[in-house]
Every structure is written in structure tokens, then in C-alpha cells.
PDB file of N, CA and C in Angstrom:
ATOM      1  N   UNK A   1    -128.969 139.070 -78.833  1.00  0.00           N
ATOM      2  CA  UNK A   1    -127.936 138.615 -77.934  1.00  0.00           C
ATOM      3  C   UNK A   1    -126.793 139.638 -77.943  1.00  0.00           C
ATOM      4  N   UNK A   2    -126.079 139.931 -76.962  1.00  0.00           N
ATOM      5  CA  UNK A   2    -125.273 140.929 -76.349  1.00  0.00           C
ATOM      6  C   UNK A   2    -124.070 140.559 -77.176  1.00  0.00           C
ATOM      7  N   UNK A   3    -122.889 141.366 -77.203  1.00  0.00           N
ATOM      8  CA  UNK A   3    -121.692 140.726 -77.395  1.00  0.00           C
ATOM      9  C   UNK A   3    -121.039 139.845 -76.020  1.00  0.00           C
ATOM     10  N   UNK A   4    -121.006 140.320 -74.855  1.00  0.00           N
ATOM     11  CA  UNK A   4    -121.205 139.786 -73.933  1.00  0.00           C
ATOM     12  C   UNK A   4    -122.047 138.524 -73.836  1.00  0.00           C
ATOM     13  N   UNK A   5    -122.936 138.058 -73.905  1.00  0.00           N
ATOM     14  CA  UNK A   5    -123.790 136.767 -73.794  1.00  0.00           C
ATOM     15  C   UNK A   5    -122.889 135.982 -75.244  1.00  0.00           C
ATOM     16  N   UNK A   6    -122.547 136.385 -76.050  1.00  0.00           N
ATOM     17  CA  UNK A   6    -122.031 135.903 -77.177  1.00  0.00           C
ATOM     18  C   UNK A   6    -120.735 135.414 -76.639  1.00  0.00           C
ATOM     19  N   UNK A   7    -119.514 136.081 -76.152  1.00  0.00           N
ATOM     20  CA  UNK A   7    -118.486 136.163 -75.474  1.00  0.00           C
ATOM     21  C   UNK A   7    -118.542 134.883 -74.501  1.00  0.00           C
ATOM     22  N   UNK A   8    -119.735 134.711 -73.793  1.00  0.00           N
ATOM     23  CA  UNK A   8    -119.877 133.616 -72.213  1.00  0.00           C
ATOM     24  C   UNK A   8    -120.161 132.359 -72.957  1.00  0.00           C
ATOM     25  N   UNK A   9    -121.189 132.397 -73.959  1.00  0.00           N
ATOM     26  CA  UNK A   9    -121.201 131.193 -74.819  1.00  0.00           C
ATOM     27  C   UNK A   9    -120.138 130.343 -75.329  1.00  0.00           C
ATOM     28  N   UNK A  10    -119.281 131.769 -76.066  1.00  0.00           N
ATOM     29  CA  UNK A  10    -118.332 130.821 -77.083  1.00  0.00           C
ATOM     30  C   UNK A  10    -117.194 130.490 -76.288  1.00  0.00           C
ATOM     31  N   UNK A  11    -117.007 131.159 -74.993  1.00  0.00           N
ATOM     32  CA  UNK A  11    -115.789 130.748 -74.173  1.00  0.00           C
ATOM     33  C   UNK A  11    -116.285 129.696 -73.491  1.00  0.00           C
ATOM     34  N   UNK A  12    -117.756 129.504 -72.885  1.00  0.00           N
ATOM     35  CA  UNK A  12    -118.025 128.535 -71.784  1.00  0.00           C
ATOM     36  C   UNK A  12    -117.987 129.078 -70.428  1.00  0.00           C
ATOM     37  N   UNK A  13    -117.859 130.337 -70.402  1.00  0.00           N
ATOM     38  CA  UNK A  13    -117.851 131.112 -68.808  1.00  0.00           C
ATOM     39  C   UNK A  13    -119.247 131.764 -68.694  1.00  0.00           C
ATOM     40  N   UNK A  14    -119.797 131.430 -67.308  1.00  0.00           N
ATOM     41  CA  UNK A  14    -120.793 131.356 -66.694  1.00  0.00           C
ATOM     42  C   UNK A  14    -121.340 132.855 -66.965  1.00  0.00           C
ATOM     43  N   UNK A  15    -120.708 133.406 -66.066  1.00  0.00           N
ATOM     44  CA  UNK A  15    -121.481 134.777 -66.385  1.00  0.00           C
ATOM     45  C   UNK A  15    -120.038 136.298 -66.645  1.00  0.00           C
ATOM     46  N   UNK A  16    -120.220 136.482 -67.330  1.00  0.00           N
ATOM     47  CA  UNK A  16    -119.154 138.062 -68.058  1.00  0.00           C
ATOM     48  C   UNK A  16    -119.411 139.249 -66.814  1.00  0.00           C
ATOM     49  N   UNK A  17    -120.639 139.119 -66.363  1.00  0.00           N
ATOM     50  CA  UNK A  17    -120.607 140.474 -65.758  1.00  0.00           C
ATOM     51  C   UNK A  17    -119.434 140.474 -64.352  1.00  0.00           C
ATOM     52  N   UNK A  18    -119.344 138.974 -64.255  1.00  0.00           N
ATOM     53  CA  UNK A  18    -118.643 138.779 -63.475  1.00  0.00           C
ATOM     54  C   UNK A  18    -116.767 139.101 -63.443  1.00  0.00           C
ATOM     55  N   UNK A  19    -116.750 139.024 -64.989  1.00  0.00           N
ATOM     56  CA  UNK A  19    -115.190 139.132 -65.153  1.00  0.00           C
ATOM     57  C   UNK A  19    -115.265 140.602 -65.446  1.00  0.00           C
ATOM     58  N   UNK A  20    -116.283 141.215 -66.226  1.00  0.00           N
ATOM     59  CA  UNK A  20    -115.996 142.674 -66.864  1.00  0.00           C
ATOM     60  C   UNK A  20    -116.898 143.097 -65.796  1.00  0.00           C
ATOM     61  N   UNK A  21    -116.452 144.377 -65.083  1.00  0.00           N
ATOM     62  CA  UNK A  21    -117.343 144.818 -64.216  1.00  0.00           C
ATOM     63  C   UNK A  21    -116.313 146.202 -63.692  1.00  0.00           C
ATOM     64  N   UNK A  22    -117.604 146.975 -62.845  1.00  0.00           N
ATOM     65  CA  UNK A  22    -116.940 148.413 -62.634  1.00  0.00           C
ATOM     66  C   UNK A  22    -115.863 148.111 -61.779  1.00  0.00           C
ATOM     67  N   UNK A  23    -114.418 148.822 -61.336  1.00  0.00           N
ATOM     68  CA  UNK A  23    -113.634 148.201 -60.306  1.00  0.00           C
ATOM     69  C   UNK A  23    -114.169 148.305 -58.929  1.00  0.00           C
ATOM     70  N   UNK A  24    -113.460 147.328 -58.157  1.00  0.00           N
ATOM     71  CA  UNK A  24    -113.169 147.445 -56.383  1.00  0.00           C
ATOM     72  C   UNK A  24    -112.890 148.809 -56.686  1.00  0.00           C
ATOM     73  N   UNK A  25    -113.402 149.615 -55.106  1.00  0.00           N
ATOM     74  CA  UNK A  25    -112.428 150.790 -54.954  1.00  0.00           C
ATOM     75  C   UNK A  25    -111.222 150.631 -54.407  1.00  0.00           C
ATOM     76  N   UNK A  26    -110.663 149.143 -54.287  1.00  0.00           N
ATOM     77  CA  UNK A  26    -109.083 148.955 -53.917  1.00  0.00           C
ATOM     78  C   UNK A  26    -108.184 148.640 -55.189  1.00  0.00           C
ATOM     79  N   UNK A  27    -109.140 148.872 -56.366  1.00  0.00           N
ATOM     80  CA  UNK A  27    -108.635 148.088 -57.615  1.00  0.00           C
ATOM     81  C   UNK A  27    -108.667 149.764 -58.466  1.00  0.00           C
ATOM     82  N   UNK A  28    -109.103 150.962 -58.017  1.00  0.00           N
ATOM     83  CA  UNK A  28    -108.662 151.960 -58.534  1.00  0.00           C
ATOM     84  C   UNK A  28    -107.842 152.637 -58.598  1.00  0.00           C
ATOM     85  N   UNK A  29    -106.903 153.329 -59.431  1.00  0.00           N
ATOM     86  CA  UNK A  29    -106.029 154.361 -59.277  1.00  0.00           C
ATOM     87  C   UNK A  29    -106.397 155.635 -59.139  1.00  0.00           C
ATOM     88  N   UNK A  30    -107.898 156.034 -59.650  1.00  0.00           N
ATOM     89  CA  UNK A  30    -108.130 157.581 -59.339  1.00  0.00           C
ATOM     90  C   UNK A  30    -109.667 157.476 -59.394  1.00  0.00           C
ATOM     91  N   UNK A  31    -110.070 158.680 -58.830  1.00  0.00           N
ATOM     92  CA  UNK A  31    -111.728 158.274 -58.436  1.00  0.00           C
ATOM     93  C   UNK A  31    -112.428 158.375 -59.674  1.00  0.00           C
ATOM     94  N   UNK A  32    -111.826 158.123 -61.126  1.00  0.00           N
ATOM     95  CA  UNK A  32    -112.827 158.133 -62.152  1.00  0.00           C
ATOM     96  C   UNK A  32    -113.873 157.189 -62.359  1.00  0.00           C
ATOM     97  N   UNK A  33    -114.479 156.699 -62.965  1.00  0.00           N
ATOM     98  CA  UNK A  33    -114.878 155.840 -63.653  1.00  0.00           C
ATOM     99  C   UNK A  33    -114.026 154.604 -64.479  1.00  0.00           C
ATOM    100  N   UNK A  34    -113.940 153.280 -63.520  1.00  0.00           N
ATOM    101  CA  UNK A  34    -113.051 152.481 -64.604  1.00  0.00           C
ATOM    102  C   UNK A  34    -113.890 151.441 -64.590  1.00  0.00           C
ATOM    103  N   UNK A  35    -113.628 150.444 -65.851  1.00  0.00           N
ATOM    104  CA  UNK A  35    -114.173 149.238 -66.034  1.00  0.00           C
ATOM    105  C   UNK A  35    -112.784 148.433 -65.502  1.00  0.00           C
ATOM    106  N   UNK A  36    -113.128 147.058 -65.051  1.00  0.00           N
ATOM    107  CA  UNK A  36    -111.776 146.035 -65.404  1.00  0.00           C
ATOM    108  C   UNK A  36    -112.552 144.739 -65.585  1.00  0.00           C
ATOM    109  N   UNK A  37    -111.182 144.369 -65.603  1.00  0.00           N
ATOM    110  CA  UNK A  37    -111.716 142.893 -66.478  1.00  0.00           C
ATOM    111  C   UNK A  37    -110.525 141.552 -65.312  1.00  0.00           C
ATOM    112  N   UNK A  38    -111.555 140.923 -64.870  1.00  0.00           N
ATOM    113  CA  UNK A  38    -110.487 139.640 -63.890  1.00  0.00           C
ATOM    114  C   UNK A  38    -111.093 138.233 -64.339  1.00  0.00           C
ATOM    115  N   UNK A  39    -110.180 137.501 -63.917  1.00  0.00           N
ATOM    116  CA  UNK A  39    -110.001 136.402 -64.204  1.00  0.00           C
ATOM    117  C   UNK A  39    -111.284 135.901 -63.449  1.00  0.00           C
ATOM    118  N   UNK A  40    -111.566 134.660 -63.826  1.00  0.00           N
ATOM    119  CA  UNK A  40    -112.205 133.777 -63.394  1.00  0.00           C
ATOM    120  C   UNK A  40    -112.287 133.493 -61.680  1.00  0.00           C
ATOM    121  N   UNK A  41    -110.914 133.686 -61.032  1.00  0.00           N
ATOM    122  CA  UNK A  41    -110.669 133.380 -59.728  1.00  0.00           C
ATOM    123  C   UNK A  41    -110.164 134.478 -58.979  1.00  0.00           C
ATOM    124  N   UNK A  42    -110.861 135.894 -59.857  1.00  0.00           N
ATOM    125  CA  UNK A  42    -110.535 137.059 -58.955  1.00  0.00           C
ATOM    126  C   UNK A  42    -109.498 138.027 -59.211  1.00  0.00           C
ATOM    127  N   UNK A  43    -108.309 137.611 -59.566  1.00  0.00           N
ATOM    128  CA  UNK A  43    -107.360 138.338 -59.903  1.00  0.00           C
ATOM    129  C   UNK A  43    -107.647 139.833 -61.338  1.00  0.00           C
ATOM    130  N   UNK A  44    -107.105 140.480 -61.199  1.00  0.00           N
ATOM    131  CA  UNK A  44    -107.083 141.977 -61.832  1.00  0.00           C
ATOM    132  C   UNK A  44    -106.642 141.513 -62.950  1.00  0.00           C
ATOM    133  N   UNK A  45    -106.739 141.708 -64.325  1.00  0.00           N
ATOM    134  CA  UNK A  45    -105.925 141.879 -65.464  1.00  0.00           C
ATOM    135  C   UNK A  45    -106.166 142.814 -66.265  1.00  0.00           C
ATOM    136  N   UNK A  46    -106.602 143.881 -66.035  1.00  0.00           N
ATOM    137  CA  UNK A  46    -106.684 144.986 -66.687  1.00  0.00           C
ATOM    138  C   UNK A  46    -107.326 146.282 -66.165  1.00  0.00           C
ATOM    139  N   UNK A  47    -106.953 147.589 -66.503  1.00  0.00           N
ATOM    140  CA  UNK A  47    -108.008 148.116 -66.124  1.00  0.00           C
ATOM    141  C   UNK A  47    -108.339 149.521 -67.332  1.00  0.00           C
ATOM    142  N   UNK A  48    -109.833 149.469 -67.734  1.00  0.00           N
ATOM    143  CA  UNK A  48    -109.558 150.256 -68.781  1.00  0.00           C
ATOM    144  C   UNK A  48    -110.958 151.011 -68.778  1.00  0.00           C
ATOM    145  N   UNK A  49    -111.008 152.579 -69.498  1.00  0.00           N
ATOM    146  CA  UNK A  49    -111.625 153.398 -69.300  1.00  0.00           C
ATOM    147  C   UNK A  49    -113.069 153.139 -70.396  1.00  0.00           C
ATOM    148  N   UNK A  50    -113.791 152.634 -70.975  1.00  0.00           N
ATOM    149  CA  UNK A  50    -114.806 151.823 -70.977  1.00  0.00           C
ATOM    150  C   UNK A  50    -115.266 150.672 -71.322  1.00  0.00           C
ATOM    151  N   UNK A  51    -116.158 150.264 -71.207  1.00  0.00           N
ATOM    152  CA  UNK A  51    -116.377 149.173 -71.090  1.00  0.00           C
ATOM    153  C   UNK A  51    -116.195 148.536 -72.439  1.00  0.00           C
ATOM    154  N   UNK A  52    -116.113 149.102 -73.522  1.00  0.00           N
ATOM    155  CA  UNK A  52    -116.347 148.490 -74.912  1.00  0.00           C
ATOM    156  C   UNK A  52    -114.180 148.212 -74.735  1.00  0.00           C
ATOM    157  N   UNK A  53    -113.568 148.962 -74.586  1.00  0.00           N
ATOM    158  CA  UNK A  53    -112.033 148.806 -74.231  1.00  0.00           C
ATOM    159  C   UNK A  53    -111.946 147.305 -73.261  1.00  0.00           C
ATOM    160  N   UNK A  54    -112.586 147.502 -72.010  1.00  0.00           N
ATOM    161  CA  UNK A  54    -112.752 145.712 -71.700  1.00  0.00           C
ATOM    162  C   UNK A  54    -113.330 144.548 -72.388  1.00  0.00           C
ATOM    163  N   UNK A  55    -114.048 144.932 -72.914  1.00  0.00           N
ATOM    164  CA  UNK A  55    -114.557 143.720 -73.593  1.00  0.00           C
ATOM    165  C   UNK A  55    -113.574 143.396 -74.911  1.00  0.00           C
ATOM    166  N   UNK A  56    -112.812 144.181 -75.468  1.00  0.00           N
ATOM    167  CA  UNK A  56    -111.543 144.193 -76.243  1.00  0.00           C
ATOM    168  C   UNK A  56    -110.511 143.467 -75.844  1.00  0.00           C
ATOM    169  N   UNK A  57    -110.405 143.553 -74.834  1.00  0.00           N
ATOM    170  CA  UNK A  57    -109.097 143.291 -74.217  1.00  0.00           C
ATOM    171  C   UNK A  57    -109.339 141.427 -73.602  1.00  0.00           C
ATOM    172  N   UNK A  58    -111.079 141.602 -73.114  1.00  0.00           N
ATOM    173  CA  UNK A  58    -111.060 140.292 -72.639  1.00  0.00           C
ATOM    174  C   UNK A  58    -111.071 139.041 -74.055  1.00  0.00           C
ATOM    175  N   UNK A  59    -111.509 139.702 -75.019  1.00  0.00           N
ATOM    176  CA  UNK A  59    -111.826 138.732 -76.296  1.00  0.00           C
ATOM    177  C   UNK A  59    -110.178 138.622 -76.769  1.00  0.00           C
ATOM    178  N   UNK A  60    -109.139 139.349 -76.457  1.00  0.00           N
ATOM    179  CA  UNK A  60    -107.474 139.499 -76.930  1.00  0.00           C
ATOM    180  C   UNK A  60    -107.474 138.208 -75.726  1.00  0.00           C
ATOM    181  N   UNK A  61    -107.605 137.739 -74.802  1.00  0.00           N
ATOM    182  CA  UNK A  61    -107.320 137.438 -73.884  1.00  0.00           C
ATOM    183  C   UNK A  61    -107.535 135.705 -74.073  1.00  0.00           C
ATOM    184  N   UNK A  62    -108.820 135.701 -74.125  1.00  0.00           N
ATOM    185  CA  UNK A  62    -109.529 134.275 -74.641  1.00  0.00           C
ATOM    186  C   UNK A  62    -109.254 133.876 -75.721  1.00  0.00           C
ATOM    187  N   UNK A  63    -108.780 134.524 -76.982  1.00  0.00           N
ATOM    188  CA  UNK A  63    -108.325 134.281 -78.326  1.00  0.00           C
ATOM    189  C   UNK A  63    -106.681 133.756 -77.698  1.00  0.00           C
ATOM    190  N   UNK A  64    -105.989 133.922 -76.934  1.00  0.00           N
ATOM    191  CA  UNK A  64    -104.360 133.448 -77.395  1.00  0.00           C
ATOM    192  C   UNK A  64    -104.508 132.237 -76.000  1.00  0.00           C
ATOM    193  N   UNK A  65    -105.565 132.388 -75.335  1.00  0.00           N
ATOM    194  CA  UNK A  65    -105.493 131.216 -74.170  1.00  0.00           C
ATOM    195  C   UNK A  65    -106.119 129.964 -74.978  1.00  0.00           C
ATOM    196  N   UNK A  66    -107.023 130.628 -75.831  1.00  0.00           N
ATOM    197  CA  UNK A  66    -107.116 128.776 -76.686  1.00  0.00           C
ATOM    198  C   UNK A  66    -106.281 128.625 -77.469  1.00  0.00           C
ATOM    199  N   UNK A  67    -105.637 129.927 -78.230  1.00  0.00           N
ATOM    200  CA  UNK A  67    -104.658 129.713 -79.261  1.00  0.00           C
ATOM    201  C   UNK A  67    -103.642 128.110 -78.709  1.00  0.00           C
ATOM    202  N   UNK A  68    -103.288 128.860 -77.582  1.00  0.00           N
ATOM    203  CA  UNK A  68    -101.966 128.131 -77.069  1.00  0.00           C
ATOM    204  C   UNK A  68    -102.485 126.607 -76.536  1.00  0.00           C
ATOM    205  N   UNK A  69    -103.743 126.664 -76.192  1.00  0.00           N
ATOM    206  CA  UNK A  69    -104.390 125.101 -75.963  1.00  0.00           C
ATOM    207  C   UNK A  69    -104.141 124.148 -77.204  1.00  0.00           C
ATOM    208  N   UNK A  70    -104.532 124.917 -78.470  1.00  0.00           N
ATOM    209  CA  UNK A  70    -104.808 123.988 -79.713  1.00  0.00           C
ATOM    210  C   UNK A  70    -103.424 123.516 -80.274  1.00  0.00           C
ATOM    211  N   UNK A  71    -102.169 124.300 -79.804  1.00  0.00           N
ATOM    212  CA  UNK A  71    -101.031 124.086 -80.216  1.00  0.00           C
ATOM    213  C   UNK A  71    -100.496 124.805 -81.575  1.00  0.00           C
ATOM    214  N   UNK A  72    -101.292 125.768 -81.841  1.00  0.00           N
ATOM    215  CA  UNK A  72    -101.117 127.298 -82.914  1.00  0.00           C
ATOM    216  C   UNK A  72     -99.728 127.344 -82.891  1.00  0.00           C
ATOM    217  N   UNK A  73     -99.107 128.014 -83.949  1.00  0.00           N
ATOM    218  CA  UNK A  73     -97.690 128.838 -83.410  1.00  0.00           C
ATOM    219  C   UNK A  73     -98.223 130.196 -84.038  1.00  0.00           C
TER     220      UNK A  73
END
């Protein structure tokens, strides 16, 4: 199992390739190669130069959105 398939499990989101994926070319700043990472309903929240950097950023992401569900300080 992927870290990704691991990631969709333990969050409950359908499919990752969907949030981590190469950008729109309206979602680039220069014709490199970028990964990003969006929300569930489309929106941009990151954009970063590979894919192991998105999948970083999306697991920072899902870690403080339940944090703040469970009532953590």
C-alpha cells in the first residue's frame, strides 16, 4: 500500500490523486514541472516542486484540521 492509499484511508478521502496532482496550466507560475495539492472542492493550497513535498504538506494539513476537530490545544 502506497503512502497515498494510506493517506485516503486514514483521512476518509476518496481518492488523493485527486487532491495531489500535476497543476492546471492556470495554476502555474512557470512552465516547470509542479505538483499541487487542493482541497476537496477545488481550491489551490499549495504548490510545490515534487510530489513527495505535496504529500508533506497535505499530511501537515490533515494533522491540524483534526487536531482542531478533537479540541487539542
Amino acid at each position: 500500500m502506497t503512502l497515498l492509499e494510506r493517506l485516503a484511508l486514514r483521512f476518509g478521502m476518496k481518492d488523493l490523486n485527486e487532491v495531489i496532482r500535476k497543476c492546471k496550466p492556470e495554476d502555474k507560475r512557470s512552465s516547470d514541472d509542479v505538483w499541487c495539492v487542493y482541497s476537496e472542492k477545488g481550491k489551490l493550497m499549495g504548490r510545490y516542486k515534487t510530489k513527495r513535498e505535496a504529500v508533506r504538506r497535505l499530511r501537515q494539513i490533515e494533522y491540524f484540521k483534526h487536531k482542531k476537530k478533537r479540541g487539542d490545544k
